[in-house]
C-alpha atoms as a PDB file:
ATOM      1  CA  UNK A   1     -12.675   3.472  -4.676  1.00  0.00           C
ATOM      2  CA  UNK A   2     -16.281   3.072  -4.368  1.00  0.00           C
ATOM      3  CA  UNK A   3     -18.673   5.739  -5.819  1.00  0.00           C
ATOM      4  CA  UNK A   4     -20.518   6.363  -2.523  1.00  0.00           C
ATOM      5  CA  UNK A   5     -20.308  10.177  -0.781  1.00  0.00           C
ATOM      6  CA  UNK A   6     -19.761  10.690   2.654  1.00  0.00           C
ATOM      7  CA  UNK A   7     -22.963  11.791   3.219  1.00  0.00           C
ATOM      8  CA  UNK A   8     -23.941   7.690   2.515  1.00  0.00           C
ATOM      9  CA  UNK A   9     -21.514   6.479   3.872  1.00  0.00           C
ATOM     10  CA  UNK A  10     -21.910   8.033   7.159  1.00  0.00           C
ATOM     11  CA  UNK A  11     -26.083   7.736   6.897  1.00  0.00           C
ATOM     12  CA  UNK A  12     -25.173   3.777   7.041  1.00  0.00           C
ATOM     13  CA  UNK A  13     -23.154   4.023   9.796  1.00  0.00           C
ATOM     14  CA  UNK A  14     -23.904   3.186  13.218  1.00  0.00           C
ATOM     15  CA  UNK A  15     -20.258   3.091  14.866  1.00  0.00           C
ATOM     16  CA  UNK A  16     -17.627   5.441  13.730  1.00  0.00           C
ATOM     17  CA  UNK A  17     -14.056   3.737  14.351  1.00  0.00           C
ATOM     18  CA  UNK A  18     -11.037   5.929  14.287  1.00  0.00           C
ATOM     19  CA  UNK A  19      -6.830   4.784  13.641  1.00  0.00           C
ATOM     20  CA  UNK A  20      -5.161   6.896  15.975  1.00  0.00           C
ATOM     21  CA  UNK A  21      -1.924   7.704  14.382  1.00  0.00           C
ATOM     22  CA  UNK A  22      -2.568   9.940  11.751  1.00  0.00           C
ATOM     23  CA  UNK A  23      -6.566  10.344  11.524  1.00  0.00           C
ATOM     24  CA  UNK A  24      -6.171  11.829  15.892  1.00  0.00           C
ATOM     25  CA  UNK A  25      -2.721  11.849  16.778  1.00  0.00           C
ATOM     26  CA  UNK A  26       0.280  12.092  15.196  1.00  0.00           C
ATOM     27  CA  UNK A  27       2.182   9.869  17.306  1.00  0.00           C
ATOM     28  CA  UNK A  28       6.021  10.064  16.474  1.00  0.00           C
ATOM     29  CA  UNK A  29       5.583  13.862  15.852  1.00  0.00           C
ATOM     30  CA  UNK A  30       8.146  14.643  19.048  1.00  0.00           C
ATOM     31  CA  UNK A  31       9.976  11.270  18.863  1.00  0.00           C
ATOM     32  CA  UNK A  32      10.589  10.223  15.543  1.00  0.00           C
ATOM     33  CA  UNK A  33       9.757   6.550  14.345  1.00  0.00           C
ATOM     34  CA  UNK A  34      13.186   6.317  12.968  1.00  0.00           C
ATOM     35  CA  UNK A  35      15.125   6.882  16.066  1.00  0.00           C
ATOM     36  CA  UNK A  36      12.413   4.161  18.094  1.00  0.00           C
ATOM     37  CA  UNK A  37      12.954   1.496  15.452  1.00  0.00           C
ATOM     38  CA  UNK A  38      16.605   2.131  15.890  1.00  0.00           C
ATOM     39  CA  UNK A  39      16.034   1.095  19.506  1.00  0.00           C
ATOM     40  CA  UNK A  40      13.891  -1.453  18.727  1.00  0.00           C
ATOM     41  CA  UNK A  41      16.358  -2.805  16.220  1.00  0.00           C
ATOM     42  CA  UNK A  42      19.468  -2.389  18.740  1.00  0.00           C
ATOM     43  CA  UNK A  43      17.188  -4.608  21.556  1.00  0.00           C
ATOM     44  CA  UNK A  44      15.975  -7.424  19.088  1.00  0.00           C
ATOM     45  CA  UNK A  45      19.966  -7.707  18.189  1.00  0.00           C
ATOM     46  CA  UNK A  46      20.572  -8.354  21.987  1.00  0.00           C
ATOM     47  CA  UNK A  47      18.123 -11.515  21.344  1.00  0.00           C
ATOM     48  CA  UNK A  48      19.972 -12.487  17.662  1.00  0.00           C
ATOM     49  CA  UNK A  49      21.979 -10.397  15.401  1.00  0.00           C
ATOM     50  CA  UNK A  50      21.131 -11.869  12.413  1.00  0.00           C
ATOM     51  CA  UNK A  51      17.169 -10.717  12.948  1.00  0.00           C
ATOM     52  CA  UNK A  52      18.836  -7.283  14.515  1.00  0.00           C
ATOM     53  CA  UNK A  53      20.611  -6.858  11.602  1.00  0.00           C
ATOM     54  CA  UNK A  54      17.556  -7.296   9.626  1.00  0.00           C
ATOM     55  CA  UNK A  55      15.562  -4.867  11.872  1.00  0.00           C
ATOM     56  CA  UNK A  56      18.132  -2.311  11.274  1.00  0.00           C
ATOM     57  CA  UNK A  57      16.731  -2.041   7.979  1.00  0.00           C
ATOM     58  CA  UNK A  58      13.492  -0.461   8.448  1.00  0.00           C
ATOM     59  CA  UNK A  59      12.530   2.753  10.058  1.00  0.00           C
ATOM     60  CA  UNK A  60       9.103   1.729  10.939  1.00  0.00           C
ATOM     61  CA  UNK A  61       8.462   0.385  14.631  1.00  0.00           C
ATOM     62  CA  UNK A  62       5.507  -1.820  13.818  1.00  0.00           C
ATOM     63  CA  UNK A  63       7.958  -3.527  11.716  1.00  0.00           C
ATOM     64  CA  UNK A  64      10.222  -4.586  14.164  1.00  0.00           C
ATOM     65  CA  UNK A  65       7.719  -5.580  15.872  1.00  0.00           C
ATOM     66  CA  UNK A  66       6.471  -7.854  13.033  1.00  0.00           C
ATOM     67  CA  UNK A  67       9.851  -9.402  13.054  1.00  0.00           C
ATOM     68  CA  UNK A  68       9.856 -10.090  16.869  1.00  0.00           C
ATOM     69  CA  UNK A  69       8.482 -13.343  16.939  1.00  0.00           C
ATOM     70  CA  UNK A  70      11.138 -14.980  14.645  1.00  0.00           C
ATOM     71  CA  UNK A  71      13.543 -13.999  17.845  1.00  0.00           C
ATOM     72  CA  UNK A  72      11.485 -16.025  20.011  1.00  0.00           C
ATOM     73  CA  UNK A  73       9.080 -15.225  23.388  1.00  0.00           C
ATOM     74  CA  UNK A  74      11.495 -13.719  24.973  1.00  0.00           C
ATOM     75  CA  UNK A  75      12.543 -11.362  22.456  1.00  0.00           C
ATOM     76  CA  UNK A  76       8.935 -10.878  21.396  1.00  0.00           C
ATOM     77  CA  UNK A  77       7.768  -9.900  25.169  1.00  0.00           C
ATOM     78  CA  UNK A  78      11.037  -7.657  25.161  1.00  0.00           C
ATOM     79  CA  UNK A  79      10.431  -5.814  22.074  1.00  0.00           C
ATOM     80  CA  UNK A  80       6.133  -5.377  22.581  1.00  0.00           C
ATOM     81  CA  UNK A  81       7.117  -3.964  26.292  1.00  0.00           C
ATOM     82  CA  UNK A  82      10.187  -1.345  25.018  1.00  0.00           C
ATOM     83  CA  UNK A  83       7.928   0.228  21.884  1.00  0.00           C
ATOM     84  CA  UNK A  84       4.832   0.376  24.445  1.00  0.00           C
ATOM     85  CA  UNK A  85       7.230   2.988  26.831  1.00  0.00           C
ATOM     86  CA  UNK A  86       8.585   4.433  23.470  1.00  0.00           C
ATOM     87  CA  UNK A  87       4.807   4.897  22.528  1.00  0.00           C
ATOM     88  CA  UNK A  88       3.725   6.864  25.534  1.00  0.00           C
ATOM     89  CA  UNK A  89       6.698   8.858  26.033  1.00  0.00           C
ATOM     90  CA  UNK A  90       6.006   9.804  22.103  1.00  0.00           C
ATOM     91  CA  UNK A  91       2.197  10.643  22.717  1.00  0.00           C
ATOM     92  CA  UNK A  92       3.302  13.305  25.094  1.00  0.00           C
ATOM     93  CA  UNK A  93       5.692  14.727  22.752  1.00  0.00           C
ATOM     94  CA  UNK A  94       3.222  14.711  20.028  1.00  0.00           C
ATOM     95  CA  UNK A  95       1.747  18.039  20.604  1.00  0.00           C
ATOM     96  CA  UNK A  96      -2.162  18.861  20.260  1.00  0.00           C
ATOM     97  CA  UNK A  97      -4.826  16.052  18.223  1.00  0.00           C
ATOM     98  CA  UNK A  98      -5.065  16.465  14.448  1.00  0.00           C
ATOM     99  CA  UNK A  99      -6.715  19.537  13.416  1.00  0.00           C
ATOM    100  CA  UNK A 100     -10.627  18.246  13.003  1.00  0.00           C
ATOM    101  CA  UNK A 101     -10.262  15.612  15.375  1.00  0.00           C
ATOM    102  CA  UNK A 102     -11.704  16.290  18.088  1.00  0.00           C
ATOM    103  CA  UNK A 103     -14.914  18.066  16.418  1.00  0.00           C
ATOM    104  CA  UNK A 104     -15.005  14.942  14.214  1.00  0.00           C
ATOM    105  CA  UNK A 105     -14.967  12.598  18.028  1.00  0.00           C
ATOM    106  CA  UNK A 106     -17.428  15.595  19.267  1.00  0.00           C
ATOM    107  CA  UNK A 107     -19.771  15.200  16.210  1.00  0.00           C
ATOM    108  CA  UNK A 108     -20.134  11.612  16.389  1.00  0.00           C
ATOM    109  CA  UNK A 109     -20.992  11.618  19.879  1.00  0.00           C
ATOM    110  CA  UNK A 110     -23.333  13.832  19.213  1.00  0.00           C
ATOM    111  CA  UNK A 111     -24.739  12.373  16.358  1.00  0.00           C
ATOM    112  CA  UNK A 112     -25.965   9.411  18.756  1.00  0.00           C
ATOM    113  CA  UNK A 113     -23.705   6.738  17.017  1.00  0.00           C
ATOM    114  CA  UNK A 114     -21.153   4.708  19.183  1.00  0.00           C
ATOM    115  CA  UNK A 115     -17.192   5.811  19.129  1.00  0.00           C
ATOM    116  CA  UNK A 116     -14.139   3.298  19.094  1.00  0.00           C
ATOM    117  CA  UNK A 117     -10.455   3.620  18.469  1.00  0.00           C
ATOM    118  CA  UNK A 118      -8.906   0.757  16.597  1.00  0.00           C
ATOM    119  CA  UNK A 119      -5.042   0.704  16.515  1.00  0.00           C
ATOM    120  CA  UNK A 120      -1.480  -0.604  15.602  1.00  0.00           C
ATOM    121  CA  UNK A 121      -0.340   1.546  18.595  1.00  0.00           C
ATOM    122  CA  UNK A 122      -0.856  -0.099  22.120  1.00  0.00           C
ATOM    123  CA  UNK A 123      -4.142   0.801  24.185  1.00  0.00           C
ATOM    124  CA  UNK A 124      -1.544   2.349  26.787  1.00  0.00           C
ATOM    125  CA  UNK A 125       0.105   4.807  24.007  1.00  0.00           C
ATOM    126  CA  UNK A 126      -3.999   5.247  22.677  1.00  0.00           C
ATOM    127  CA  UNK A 127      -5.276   5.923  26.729  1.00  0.00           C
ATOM    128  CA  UNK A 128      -2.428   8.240  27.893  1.00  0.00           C
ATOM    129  CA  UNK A 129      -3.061  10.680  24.610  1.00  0.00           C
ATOM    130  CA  UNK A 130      -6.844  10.529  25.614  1.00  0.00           C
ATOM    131  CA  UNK A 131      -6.270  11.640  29.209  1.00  0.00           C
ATOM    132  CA  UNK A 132      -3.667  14.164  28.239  1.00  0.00           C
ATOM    133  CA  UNK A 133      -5.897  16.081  26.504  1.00  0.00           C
ATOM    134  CA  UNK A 134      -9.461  15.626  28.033  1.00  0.00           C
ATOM    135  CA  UNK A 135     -10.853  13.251  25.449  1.00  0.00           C
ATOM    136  CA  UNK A 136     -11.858   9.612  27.322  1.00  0.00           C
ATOM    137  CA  UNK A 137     -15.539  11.081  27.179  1.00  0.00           C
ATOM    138  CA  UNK A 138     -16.051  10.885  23.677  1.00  0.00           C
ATOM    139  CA  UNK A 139     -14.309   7.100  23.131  1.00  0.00           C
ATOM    140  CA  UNK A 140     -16.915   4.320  24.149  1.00  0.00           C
ATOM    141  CA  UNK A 141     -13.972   1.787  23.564  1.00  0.00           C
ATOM    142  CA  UNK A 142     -10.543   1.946  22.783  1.00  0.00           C
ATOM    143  CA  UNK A 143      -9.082  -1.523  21.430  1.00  0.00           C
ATOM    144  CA  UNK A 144      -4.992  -0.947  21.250  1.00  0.00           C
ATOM    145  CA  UNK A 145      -2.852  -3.919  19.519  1.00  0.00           C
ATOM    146  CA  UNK A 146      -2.989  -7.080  21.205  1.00  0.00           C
ATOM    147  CA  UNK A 147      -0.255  -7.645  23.202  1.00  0.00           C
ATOM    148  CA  UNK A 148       2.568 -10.196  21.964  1.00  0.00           C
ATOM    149  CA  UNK A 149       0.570 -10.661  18.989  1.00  0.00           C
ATOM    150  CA  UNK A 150       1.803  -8.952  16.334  1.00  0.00           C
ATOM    151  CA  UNK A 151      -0.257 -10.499  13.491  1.00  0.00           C
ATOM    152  CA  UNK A 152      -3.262  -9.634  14.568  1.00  0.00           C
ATOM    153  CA  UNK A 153      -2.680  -6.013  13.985  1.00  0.00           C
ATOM    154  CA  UNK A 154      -4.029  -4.083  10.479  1.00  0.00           C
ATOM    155  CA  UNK A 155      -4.817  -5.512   8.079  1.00  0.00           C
ATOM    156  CA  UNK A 156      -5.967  -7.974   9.699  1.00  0.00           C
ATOM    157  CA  UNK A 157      -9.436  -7.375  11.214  1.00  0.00           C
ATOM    158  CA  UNK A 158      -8.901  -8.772  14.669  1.00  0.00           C
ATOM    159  CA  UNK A 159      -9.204  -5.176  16.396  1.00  0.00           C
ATOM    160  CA  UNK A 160     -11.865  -3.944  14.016  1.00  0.00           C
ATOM    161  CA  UNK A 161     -14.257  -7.421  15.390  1.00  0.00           C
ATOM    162  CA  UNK A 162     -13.111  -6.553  18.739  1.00  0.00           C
ATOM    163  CA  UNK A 163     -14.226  -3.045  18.667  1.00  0.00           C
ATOM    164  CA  UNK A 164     -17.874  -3.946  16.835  1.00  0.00           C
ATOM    165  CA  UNK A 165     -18.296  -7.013  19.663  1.00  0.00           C
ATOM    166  CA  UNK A 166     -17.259  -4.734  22.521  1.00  0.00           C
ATOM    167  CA  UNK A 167     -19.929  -1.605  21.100  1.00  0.00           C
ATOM    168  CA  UNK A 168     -22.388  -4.400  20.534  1.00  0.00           C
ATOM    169  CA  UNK A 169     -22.703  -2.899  16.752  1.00  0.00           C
ATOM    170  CA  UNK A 170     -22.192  -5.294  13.582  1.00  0.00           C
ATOM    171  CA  UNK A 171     -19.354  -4.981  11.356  1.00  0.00           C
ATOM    172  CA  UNK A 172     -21.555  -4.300   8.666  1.00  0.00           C
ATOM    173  CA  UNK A 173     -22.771  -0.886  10.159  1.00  0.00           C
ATOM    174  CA  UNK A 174     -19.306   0.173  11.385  1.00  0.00           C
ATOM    175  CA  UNK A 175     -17.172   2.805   8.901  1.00  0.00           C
ATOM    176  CA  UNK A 176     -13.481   3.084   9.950  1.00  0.00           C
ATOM    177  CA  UNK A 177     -11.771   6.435   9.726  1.00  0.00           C
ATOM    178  CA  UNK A 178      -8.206   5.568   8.461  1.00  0.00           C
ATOM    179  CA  UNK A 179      -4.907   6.943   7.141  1.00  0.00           C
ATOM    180  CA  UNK A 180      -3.402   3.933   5.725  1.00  0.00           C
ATOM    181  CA  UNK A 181      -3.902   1.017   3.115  1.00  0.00           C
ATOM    182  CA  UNK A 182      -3.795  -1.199   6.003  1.00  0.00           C
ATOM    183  CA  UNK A 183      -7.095   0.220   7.439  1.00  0.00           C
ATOM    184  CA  UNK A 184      -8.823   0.187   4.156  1.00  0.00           C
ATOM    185  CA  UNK A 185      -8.035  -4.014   3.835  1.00  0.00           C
ATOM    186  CA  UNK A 186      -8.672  -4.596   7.693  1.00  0.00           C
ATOM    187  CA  UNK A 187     -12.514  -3.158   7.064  1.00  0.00           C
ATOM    188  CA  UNK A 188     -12.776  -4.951   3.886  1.00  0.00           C
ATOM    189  CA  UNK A 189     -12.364  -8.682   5.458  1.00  0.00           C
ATOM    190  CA  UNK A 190     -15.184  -7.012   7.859  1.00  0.00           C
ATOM    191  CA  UNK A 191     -17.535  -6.314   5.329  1.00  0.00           C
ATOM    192  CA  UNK A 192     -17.955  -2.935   7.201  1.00  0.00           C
ATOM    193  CA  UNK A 193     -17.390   0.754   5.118  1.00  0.00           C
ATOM    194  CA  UNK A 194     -14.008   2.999   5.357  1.00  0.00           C
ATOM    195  CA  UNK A 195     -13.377   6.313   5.143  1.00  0.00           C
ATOM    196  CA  UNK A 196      -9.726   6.903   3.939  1.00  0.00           C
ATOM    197  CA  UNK A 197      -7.800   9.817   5.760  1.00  0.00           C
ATOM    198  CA  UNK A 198      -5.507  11.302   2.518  1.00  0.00           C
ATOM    199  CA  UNK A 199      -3.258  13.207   5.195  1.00  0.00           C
ATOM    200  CA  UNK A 200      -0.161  13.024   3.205  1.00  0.00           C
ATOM    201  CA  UNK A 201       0.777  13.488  -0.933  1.00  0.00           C
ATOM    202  CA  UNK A 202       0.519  10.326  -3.080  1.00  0.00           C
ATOM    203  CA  UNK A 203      -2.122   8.915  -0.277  1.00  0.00           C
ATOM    204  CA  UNK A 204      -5.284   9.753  -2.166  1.00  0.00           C
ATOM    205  CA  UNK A 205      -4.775   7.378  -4.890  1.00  0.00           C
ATOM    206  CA  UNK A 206      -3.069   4.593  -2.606  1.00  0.00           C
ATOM    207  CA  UNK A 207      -6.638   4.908  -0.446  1.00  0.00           C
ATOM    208  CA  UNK A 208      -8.790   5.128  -3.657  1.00  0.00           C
ATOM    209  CA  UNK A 209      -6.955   1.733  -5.083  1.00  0.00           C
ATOM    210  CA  UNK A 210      -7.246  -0.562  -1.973  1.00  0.00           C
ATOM    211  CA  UNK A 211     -11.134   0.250  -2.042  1.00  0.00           C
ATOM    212  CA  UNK A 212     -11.785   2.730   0.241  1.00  0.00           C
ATOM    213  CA  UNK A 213     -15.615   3.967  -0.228  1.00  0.00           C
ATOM    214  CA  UNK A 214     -15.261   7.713   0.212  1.00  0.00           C
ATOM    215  CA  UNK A 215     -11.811   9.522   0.687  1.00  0.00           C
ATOM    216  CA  UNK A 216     -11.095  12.752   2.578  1.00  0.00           C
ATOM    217  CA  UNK A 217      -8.450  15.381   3.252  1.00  0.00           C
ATOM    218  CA  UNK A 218      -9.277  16.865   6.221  1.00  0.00           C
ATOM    219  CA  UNK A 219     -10.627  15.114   9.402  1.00  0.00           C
ATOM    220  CA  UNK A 220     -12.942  18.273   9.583  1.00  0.00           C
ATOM    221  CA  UNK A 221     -14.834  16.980   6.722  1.00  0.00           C
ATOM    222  CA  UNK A 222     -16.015  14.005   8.917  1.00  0.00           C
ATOM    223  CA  UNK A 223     -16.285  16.189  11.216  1.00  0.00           C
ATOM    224  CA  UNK A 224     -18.969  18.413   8.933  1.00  0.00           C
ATOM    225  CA  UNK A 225     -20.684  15.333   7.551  1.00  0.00           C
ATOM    226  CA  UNK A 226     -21.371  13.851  10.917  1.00  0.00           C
ATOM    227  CA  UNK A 227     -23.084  17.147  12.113  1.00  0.00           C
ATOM    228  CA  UNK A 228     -25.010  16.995   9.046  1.00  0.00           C
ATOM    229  CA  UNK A 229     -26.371  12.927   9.018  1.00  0.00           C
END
C-alpha cells in the first residue's frame, strides 16, 4: 500500500471512477450469486457437461462467465445474455445504494471532477440501478463489461481506458474507487491511483498488498474527502 492520504490522492485526481458492486450497489444482495452461478452453471452444461460440470464448482457468476468461451460462441452468447437478465432482475432486489454512495457520487460532482462507473457487471445491470434510484445525473459515463468478452473485464484495464477515453481525462489523473484486488491491478496497468473499498473483514490487508494507494472503510470517507479537495 502506498503511503499517500486521501486527501493526495484525491487532490491528483481529475476523474473519480467507481466499481459498482460493492463500492454503490450491492448487487446479489436480493438474489444471491450462488443461486445465479447455479443457473449459469446448469445453461453452460446444456452447451457441454464436462465445462458444466466444472462451472458447478464455483459460486461466483463472473466465473462462469470466464469459462464460457471454452464452450464455444454459442455457449458464450448464451451464458453473457442469461447473467445480463439475472443482473437486472438482482439490481432491483438489491435494496437502496451503499451507505455513502451517493454523497460520495454527489461530492464529486460537485467537486467539478468528471464521474464514471467501471464494471464486471453489464452496463444494463449498472443503467437500470441508476434509473431506479434517481442517480444517471451524477454518472458522466458508465462503461459495463464488454459484451462476449469476458477477458477484458478486471483486472484487466480495458474498461478503466475506456472510461478515461470516453471522459476525455488521462489515466494518469483518474483514481478508481474499488472493493476488490481486481480493481487495485486493473488501475495499476493504467498507471492511474486507487482507492481500495475495505467493505468486508480480511479486505484491508488484501487491498493494502496488491498496492492500493490509500484504503478506506466507509464510502462516506470519499465522500468527506471529496467535499474537502
Amino acid at each position: 500500500m502506498g503511503s499517500s492520504t486521501l486527501a493526495e490522492v484525491l487532490g491528483a485526481t481529475r476523474a473519480v471512477l467507481f466499481d459498482f458492486d460493492g463500492p454503490i450497489c450491492d448487487v446479489f444482495a436480493g438474489r444471491p450469486a450462488p443461486d445465479v452461478a447455479r443457473h449459469l452453471a446448469d445453461t453452460l452444461s446444456e452447451f457441454d457437461a464436462v465445462l458444466g460440470s466444472k462451472a458447478h464448482g464455483t459460486d461466483d457468476p463472473m466465473e462462469v462467465l470466464r469459462l464460457a468461451p471454452q464452450g464455444g460462441e454459442p455457449a458464450l452468447r448464451a451464458i453473457e445474455e442469461e447473467l445480463t437478465k439475472a443482473e437486472v432482475t438482482a439490481v432491483r432486489l438489491a435494496g437502496p445504494p451503499i451507505p455513502g454512495a451517493v454523497a460520495a457520487l454527489e461530492a464529486a460532482r460537485a467537486s467539478g471532477r468528471k464521474v464514471a462507473i467501471v464494471s464486471n457487471n453489464s452496463t444494463a445491470c449498472v443503467r437500470a440501478f441508476l434509473m431506479l434510484h434517481q442517480l444517471r445525473h451524477l454518472v458522466d459515463v458508465v462503461v459495463g463489461r464488454a459484451p462476449y468478452w469476458p477477458d477484458a473485464m478486471k483486472p484487466d484495464p480495458h474498461s478503466l481506458l475506456r472510461a478515461s477515453s470516453e471522459l476525455e481525462t488521462h489515466p494518469h489523473d483518474c483514481t478508481l474507487v474499488g472493493d476488490s484486488v481486481t480493481d487495485v491491478e486493473a488501475t495499476k496497468a493504467t498507471g492511474g491511483r486507487s482507492i481500495g473499498f475495505a467493505n468486508k473483514p480480511g479486505k484491508e490487508r488484501a487491498l493494502g498488498d496488491a498496492g492500493a494507494d490509500v484504503i478506506v472503510t466507509t464510502m462516506a470517507a470519499v465522500a468527506e474527502a471529496l467535499s474537502f479537495s
